[in-house]
C-alpha atoms as a PDB file:
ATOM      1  CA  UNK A   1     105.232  67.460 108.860  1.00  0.00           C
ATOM      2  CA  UNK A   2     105.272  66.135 104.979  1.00  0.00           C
ATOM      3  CA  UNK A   3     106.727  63.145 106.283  1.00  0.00           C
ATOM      4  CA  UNK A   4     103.728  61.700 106.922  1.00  0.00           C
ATOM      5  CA  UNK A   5     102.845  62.642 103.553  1.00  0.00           C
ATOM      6  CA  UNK A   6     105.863  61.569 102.506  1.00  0.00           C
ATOM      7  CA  UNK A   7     105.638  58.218 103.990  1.00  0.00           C
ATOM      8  CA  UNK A   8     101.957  57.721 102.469  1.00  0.00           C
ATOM      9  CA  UNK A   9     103.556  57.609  99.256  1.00  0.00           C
ATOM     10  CA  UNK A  10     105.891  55.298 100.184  1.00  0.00           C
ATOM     11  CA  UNK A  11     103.123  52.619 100.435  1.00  0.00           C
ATOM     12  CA  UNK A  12     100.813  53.843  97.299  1.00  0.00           C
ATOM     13  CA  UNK A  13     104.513  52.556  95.802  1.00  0.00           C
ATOM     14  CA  UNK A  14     104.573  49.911  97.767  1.00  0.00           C
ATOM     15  CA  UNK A  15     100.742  48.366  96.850  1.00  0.00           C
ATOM     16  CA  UNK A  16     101.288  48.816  93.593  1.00  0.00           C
ATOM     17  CA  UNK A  17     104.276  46.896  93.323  1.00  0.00           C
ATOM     18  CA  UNK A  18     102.756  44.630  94.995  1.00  0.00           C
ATOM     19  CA  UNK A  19      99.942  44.713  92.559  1.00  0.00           C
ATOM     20  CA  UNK A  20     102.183  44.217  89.529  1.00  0.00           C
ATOM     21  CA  UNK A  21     104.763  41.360  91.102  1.00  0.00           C
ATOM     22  CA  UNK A  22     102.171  39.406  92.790  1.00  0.00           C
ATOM     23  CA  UNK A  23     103.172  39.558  96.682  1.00  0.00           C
ATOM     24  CA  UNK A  24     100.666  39.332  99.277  1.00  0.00           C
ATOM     25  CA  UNK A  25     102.694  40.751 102.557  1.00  0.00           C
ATOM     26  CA  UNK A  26     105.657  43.094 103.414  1.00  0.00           C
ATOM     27  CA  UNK A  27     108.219  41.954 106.415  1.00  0.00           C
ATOM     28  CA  UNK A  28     111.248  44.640 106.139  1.00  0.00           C
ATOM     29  CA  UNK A  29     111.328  48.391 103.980  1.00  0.00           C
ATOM     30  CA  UNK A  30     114.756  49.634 103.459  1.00  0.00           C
ATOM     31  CA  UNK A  31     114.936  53.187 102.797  1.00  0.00           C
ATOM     32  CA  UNK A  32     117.856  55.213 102.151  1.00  0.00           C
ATOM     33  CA  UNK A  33     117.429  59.552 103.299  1.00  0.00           C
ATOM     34  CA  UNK A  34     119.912  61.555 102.520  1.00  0.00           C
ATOM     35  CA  UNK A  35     121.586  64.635 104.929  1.00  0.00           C
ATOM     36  CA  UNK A  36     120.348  67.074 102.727  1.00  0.00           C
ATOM     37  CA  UNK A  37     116.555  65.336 101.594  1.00  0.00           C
ATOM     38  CA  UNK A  38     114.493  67.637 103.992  1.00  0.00           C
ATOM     39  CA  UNK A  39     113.389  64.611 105.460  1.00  0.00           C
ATOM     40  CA  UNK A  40     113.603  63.602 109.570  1.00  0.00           C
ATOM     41  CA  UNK A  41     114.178  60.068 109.488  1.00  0.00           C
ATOM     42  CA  UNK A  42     112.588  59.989 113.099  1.00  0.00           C
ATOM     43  CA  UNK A  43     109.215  61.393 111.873  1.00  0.00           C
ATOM     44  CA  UNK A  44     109.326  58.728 109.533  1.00  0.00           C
ATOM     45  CA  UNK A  45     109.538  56.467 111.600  1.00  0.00           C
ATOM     46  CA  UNK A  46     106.795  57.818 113.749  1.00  0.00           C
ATOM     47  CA  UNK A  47     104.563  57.938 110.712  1.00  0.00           C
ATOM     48  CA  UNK A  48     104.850  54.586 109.735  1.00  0.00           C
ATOM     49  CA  UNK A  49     102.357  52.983 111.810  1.00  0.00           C
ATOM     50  CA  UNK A  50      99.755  55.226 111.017  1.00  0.00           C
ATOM     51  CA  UNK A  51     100.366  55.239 107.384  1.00  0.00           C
ATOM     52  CA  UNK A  52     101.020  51.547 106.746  1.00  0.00           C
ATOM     53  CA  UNK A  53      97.607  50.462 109.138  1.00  0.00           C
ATOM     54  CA  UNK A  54      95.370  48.275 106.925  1.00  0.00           C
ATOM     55  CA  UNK A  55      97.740  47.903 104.173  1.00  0.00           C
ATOM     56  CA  UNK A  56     100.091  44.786 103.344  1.00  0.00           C
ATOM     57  CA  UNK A  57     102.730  46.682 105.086  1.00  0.00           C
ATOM     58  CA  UNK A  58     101.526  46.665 108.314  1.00  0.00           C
ATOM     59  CA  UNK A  59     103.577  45.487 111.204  1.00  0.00           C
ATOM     60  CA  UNK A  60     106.898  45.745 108.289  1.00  0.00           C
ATOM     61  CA  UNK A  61     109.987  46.274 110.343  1.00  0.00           C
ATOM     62  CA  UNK A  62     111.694  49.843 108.829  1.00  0.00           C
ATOM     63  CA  UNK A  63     114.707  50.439 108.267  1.00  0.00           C
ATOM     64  CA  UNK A  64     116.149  53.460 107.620  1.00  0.00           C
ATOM     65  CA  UNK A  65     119.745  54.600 106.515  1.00  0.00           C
ATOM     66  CA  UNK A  66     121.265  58.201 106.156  1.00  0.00           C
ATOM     67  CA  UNK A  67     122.919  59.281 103.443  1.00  0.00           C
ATOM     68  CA  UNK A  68     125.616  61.651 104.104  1.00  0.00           C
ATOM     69  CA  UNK A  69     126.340  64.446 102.022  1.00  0.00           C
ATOM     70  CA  UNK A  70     129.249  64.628  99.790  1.00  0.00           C
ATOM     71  CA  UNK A  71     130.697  67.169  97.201  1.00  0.00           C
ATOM     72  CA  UNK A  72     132.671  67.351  94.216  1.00  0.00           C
ATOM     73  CA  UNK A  73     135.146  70.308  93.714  1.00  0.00           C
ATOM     74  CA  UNK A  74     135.205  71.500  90.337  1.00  0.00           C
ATOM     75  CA  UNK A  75     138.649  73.428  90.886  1.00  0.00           C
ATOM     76  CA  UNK A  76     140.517  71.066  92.217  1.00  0.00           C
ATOM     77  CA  UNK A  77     138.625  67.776  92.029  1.00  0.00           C
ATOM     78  CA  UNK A  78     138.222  67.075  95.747  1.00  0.00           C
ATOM     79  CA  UNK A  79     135.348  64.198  96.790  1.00  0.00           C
ATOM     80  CA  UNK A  80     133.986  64.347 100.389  1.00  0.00           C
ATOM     81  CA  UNK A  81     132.369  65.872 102.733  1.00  0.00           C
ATOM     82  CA  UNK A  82     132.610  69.668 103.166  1.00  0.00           C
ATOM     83  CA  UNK A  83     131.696  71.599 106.981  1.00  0.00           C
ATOM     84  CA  UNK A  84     128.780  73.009 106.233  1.00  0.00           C
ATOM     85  CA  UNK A  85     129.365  76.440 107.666  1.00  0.00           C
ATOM     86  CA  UNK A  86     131.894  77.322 105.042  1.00  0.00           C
ATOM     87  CA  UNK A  87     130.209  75.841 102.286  1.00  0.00           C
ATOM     88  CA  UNK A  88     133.791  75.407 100.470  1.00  0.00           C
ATOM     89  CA  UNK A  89     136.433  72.910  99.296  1.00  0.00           C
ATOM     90  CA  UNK A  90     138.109  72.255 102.416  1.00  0.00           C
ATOM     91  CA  UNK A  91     141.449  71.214 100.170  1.00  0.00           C
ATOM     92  CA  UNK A  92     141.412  74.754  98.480  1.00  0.00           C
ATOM     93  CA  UNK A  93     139.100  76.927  99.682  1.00  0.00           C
ATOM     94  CA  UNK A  94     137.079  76.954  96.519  1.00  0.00           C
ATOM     95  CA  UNK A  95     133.079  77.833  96.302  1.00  0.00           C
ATOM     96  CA  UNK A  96     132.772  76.088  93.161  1.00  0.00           C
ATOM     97  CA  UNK A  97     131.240  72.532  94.942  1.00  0.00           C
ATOM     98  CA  UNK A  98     128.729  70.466  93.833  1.00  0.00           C
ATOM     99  CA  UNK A  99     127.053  68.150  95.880  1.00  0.00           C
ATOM    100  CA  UNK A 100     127.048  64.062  94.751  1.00  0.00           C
ATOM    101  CA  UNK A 101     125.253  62.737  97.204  1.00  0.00           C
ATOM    102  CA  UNK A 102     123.008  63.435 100.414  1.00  0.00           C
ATOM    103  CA  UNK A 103     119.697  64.304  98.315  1.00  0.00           C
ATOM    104  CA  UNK A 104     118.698  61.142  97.616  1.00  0.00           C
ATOM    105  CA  UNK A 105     115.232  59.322  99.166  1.00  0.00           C
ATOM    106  CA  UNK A 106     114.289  56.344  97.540  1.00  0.00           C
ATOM    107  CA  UNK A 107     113.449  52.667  98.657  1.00  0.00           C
ATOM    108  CA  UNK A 108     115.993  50.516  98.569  1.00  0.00           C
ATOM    109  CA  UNK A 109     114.597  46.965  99.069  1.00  0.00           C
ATOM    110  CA  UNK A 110     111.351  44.942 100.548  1.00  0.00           C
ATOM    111  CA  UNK A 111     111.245  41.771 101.984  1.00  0.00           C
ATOM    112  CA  UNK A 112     107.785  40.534 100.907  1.00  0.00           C
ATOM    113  CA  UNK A 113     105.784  36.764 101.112  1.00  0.00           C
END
């Protein structure tokens, strides 16, 4: 349940941006959680009313996008996605993977007045 946590912070960062750009009112958050974040983009979602009441955010429409995961070989070079069972290259089998997206939780844009 840190996504309520998770989704406090979200508007701390939101007030003070609006605190050092001047805006007075949120319409629209963009976020962006990736696959592999640890976040439920539902419970966000859930959360937001509660944390955004009394704040310029309130009533913002939320949008949320999922970032999937992706991988790098480092044998063979491969970029995509990999099944996560077998945890390997699925061009050559290899174990030696590194992930390049799918961690990621950040905000990507506000619509503010």
């Amino acid at each position: 349940m840190h996504e309520l946590a998770i989704t406090e912070s979200v508007i701390d960062l939101i007030n003070r941006e609006a605190k050092d750009k001047g805006f007075q009112k949120v319409l629209a958050i963009s976020l962006r959680v990736g696959e592999y974040s640890g976040l439920i983009p539902a419970c966000i979602q859930e959360f937001f009313p509660i944390a955004a009441r009394g704040s310029i955010a309130e009533g913002a429409e939320l949008d949320i996008q999922s970032v999937p995961a992706a991988f790098r070989c480092l044998d063979c070079s491969y970029e995509g996605p990999v099944e996560r069972k077998a945890a390997c290259c699925p061009d050559c089998g290899s174990t030696a993977i590194r992930m390049t997206a799918g961690r990621e939780f950040f905000v990507d844009s506000l619509k503010v007045e």
